[in-house]
Protein backbone atom coordinates (compact mmCIF):
# COMPACT_ATOMS: atom_id res chain seq x y z
CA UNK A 1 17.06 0.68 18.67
CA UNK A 2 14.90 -2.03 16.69
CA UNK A 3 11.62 0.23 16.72
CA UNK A 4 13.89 3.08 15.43
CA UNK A 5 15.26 0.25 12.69
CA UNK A 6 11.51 -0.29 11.60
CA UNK A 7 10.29 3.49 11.61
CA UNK A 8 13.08 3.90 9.15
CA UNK A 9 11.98 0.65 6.95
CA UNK A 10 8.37 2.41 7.01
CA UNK A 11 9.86 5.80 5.57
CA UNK A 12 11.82 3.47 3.02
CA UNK A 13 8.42 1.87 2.27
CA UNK A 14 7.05 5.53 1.47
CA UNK A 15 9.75 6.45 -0.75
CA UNK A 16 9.47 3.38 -3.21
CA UNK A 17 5.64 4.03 -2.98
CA UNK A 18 6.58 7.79 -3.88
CA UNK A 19 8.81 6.69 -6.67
CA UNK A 20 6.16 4.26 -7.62
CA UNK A 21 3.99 7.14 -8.76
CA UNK A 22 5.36 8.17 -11.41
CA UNK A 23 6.58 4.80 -12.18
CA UNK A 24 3.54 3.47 -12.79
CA UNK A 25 2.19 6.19 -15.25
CA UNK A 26 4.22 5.35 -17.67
CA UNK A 27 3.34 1.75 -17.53
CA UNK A 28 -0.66 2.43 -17.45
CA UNK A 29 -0.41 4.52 -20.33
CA UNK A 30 0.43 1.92 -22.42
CA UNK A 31 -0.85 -1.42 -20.61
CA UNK A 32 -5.00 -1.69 -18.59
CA UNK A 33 -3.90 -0.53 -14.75
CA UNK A 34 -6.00 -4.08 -13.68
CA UNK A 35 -4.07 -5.88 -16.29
CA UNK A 36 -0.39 -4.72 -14.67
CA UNK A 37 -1.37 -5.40 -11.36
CA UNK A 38 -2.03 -8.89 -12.34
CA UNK A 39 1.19 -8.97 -13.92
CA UNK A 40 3.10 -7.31 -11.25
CA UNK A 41 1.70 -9.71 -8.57
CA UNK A 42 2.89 -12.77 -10.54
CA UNK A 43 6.27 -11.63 -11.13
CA UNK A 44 6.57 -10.24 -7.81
CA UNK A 45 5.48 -13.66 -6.63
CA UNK A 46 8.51 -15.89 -8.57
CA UNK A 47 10.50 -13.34 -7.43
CA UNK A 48 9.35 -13.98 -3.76
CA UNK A 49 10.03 -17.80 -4.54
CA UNK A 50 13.33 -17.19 -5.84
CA UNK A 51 14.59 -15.42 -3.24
CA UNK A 52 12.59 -17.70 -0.57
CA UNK A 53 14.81 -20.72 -2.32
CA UNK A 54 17.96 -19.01 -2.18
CA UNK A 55 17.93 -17.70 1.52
CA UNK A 56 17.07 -21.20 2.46
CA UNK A 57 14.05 -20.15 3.94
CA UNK A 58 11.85 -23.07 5.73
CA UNK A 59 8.62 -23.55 4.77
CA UNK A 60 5.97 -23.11 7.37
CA UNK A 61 3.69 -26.17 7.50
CA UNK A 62 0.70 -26.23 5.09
CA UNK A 63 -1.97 -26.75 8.11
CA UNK A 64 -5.57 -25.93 8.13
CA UNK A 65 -4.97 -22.63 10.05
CA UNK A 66 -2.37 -21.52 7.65
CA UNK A 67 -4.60 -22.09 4.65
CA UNK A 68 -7.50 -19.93 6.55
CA UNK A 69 -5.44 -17.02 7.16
CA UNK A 70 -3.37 -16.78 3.96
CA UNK A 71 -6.11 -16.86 1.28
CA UNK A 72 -8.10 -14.34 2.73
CA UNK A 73 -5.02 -11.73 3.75
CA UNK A 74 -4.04 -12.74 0.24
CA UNK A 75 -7.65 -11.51 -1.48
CA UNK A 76 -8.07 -8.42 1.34
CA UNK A 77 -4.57 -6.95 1.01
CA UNK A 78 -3.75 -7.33 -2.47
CA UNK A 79 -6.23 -8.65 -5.13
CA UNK A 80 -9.39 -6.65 -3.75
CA UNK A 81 -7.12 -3.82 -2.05
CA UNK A 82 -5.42 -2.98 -5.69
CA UNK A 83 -8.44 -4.02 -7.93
CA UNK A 84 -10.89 -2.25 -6.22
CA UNK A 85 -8.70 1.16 -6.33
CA UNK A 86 -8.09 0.16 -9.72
CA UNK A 87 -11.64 -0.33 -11.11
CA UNK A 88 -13.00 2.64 -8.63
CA UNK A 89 -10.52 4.99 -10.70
CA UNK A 90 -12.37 4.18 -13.74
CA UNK A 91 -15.75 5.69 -12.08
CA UNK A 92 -14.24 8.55 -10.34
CA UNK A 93 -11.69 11.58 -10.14
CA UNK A 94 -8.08 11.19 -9.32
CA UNK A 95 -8.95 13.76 -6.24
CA UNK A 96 -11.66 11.52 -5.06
CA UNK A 97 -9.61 8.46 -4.79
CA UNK A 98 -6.46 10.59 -3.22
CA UNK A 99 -8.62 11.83 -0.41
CA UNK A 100 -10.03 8.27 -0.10
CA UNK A 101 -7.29 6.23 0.09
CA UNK A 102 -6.33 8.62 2.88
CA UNK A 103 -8.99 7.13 4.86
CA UNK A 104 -6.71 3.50 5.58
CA UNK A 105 -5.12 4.46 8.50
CA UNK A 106 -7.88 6.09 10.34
CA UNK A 107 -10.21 2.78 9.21
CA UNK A 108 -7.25 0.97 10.35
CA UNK A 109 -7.12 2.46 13.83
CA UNK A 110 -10.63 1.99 14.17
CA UNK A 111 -10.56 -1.57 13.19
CA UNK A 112 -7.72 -2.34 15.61
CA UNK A 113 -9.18 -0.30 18.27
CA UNK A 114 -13.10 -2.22 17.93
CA UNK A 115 -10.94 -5.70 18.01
CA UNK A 116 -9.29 -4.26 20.86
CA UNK A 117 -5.60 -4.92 19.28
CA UNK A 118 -4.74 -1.39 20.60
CA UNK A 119 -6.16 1.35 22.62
CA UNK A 120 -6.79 4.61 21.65
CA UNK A 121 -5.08 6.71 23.07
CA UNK A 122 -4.92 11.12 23.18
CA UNK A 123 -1.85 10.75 21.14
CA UNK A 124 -2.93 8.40 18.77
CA UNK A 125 -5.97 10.49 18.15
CA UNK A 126 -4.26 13.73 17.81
CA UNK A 127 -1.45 12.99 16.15
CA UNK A 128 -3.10 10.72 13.21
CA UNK A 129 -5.71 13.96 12.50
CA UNK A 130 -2.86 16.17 12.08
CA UNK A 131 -1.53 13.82 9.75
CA UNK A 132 -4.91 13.22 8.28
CA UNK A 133 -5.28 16.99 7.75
CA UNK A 134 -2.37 17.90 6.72
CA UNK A 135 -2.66 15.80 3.61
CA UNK A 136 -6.20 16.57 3.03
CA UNK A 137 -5.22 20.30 3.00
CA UNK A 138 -1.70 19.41 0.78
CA UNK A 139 -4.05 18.60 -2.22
CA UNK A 140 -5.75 20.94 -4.49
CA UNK A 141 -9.72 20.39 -3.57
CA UNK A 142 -11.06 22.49 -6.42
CA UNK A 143 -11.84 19.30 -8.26
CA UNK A 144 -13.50 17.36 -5.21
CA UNK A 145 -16.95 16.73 -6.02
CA UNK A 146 -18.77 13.53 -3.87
CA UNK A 147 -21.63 12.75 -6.14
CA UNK A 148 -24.30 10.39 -7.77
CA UNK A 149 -21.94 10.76 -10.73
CA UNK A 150 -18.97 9.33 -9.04
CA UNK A 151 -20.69 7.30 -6.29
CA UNK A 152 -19.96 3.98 -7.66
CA UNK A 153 -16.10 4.92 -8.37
CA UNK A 154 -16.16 6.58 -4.46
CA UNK A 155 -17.80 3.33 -2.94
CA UNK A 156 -15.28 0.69 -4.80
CA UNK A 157 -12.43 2.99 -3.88
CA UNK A 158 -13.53 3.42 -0.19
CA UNK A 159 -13.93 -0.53 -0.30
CA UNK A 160 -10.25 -1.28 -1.66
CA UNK A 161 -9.25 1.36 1.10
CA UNK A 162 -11.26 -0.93 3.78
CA UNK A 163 -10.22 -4.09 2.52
CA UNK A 164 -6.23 -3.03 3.00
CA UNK A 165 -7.00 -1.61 6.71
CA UNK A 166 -8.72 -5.15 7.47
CA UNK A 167 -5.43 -6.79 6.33
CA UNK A 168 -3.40 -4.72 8.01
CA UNK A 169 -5.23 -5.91 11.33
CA UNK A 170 -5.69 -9.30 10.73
CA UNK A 171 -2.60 -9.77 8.74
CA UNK A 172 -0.25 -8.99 11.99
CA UNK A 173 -1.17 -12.31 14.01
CA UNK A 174 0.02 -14.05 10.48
CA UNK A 175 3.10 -12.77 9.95
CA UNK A 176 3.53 -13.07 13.90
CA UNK A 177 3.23 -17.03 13.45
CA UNK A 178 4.94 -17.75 9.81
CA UNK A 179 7.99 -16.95 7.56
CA UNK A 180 7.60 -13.79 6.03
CA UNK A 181 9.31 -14.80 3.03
CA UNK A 182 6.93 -18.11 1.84
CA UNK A 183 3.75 -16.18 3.29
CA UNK A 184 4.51 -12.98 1.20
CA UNK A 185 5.07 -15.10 -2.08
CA UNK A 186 2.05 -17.19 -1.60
CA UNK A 187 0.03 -14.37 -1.40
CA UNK A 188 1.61 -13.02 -4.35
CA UNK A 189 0.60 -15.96 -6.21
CA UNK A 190 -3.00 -16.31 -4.92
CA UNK A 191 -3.88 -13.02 -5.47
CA UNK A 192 -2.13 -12.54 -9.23
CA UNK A 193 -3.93 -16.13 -10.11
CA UNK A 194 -7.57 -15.08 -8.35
CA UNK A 195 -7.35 -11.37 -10.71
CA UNK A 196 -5.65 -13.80 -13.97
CA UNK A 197 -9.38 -15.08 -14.16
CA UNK A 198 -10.30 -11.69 -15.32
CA UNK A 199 -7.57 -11.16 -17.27
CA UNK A 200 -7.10 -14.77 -19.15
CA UNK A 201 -7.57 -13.04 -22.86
CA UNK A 202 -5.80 -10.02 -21.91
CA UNK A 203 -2.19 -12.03 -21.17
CA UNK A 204 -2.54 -13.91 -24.22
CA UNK A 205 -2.98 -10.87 -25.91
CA UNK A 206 0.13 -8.95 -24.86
CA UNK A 207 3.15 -8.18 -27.55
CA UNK A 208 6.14 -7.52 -25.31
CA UNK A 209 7.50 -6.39 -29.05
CA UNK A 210 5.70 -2.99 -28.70
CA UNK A 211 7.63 -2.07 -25.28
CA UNK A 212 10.09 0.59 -25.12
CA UNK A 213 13.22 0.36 -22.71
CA UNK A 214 11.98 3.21 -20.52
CA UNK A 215 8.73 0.76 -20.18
CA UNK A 216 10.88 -2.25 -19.47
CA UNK A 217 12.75 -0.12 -16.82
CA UNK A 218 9.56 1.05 -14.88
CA UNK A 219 8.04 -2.39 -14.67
CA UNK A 220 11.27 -3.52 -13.12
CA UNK A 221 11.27 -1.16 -10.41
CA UNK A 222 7.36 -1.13 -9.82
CA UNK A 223 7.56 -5.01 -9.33
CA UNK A 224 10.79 -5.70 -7.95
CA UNK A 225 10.80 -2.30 -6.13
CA UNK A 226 7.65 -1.09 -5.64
CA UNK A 227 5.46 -4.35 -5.33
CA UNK A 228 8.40 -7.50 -4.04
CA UNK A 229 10.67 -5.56 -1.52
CA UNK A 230 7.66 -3.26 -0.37
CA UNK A 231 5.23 -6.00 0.58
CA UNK A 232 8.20 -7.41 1.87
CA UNK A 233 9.01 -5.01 4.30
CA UNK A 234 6.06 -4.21 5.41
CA UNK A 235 4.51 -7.29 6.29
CA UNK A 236 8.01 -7.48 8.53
CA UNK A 237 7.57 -4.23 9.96
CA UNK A 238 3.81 -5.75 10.98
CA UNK A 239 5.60 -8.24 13.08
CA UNK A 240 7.33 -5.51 15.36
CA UNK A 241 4.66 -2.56 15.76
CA UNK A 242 1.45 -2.39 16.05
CA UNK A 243 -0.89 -2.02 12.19
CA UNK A 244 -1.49 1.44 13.53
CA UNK A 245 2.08 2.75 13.12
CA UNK A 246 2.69 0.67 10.26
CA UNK A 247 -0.94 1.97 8.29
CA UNK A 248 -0.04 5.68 9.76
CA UNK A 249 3.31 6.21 7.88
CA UNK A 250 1.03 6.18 4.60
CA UNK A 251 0.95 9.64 5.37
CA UNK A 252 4.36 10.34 4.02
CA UNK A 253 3.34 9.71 0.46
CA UNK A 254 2.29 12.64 -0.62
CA UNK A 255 5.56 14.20 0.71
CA UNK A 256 7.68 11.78 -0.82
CA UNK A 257 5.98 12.02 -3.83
CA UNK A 258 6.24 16.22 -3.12
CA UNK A 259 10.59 15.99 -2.84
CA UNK A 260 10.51 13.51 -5.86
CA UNK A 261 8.69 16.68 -8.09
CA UNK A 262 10.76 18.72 -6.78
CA UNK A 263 14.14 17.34 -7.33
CA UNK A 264 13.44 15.88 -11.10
CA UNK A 265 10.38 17.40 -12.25
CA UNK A 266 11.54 21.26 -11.14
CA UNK A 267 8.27 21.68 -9.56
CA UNK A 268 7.51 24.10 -7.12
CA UNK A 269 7.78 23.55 -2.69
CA UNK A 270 5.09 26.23 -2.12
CA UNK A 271 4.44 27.29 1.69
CA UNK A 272 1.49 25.31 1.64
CA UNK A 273 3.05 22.12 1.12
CA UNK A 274 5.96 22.96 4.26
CA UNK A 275 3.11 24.21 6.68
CA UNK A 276 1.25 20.68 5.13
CA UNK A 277 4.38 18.80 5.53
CA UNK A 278 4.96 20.04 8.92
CA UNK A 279 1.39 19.03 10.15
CA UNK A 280 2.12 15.50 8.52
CA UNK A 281 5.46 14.62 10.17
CA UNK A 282 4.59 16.36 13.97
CA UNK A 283 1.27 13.77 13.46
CA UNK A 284 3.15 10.70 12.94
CA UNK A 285 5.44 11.39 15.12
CA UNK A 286 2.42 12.26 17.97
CA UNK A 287 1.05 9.21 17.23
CA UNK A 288 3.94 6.79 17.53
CA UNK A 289 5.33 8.13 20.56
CA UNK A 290 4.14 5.52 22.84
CA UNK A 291 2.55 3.23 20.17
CA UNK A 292 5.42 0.59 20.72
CA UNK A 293 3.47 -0.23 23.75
CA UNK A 294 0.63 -1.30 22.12
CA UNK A 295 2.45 -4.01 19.36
């Protein structure tokens, strides 16, 4: 019953991340994409505190080991995972980065897998290249071009897509051990402070004046939402499967974001995107049929 409880978190997790889409293009089209997730990761972490403060949450112990572990799941999973998507995006096509950031939960199983976390298994195999595939064919590749043009975009977006898988790995030992609620805000505030030194003349620089409401409202949900209660959940859902499962159910994205079109945009389901969507959900489900034994 508790594995079910977390495969349904992860599906939750998808659906803000969905919703998050089209959040956050109305927020980078009138603030730098770097620049917000600076922002976001600040808020997100006072949030974190608040909420640490008002559940009464204890405090692990600020020990040597905790230190070690925390700054550099901090860096990995948020300030080089977002910043090098972000500044990659800047060097490369949208298309490029899609099919890229595909890539974490395949580098994720082979991370695990080469640290010996989990085995891997037929189904695991299987069922995470159906998944694989049927996102890869869900996109339109008539724009996918791998080139010396876009090299240096492809190789910082590949990198952010690497440095998430490693945290996912190493981050489930650490959330094993401590709280989940003081280790997810500290590494809110570590990684918004580590990106403010690129940003310093940037915040001072914001006029909150020239903000519309609709603005206001997607930055709410996108840190609160999207960023707080995400990282959140996840980094629980780390503590009760294995980072294969948890990395896998990125998958669902592109469906989520797929319904989300559909019911307020009026966009099209084609029968591409069911056959797609079909291939996606019998490969997760493949692949986490028996991955509870590996956790």
């Amino acid at each position: 019953m508790r594995l079910i409880v977390v495969y349904f978190v992860l599906i939750f997790i998808q659906v803000l991340f969905g919703i998050n889409f089209s959040a956050s293009k109305v927020i980078v089209d009138k603030m730098d994409p770097f620049l917000w997730s600076n922002i976001r990761f600040l808020l997100a972490g006072l949030g974190m505190f608040v909420l640490s403060i008002v559940f009464r949450k204890k405090h692990p112990p600020i020990t040597k080991d905790f230190l070690l572990q925390v700054f550099p799941l901090s860096i990995l999973g948020m300030a080089l995972g977002q910043g090098l998507f972000l500044f990659g995006l800047r060097y490369t096509s949208s298309i490029n980065s899609a099919i890229l950031i595909t890539m974490i939960p395949i580098l994720t199983l082979l991370i695990v897998v080469l640290r010996k976390q989990e085995q891997l298994t037929g189904n695991k195999l299987i069922g995470i290249l159906l998944a694989f595939f049927g996102v890869i064919f869900m996109r339109d590749l008539s724009g996918l071009s791998f080139g010396s043009q876009t090299l240096w975009g492809d190789l910082l977006v590949f990198a952010g897509a690497l440095c998430f898988a490693m945290y996912l790995s190493y981050g489930k030992k650490f959330f094993m051990t401590y709280d989940n609620f003081w280790s997810t805000t500290w590494m809110f505030i570590i990684s918004g402070l580590c990106m403010s030194l690129f940003n310093i003349d940037k915040l001072g620089a914001i006029d909150l004046s020239e903000f519309s409401t609709t603005f206001y409202s997607c930055a709410g949900f996108s840190i609160f939402g999207a960023t707080l209660l995400t990282y959140l959940l996840n980094n629980w859902s780390l503590k009760n499967v294995s980072s294969g499962s948890v990395a896998l159910f990125i998958y669902l994205q592109p469906l989520v974001a797929g319904f989300i079109g559909y019911i307020f945009l009026n966009e099209a389901i084609t029968t591409k995107m069911v056959v797609c969507g079909a291939l996606i959900f019998i490969g997760v489900f493949v692949s986490i049929k028996k991955t509870h034994k590996d956790a």
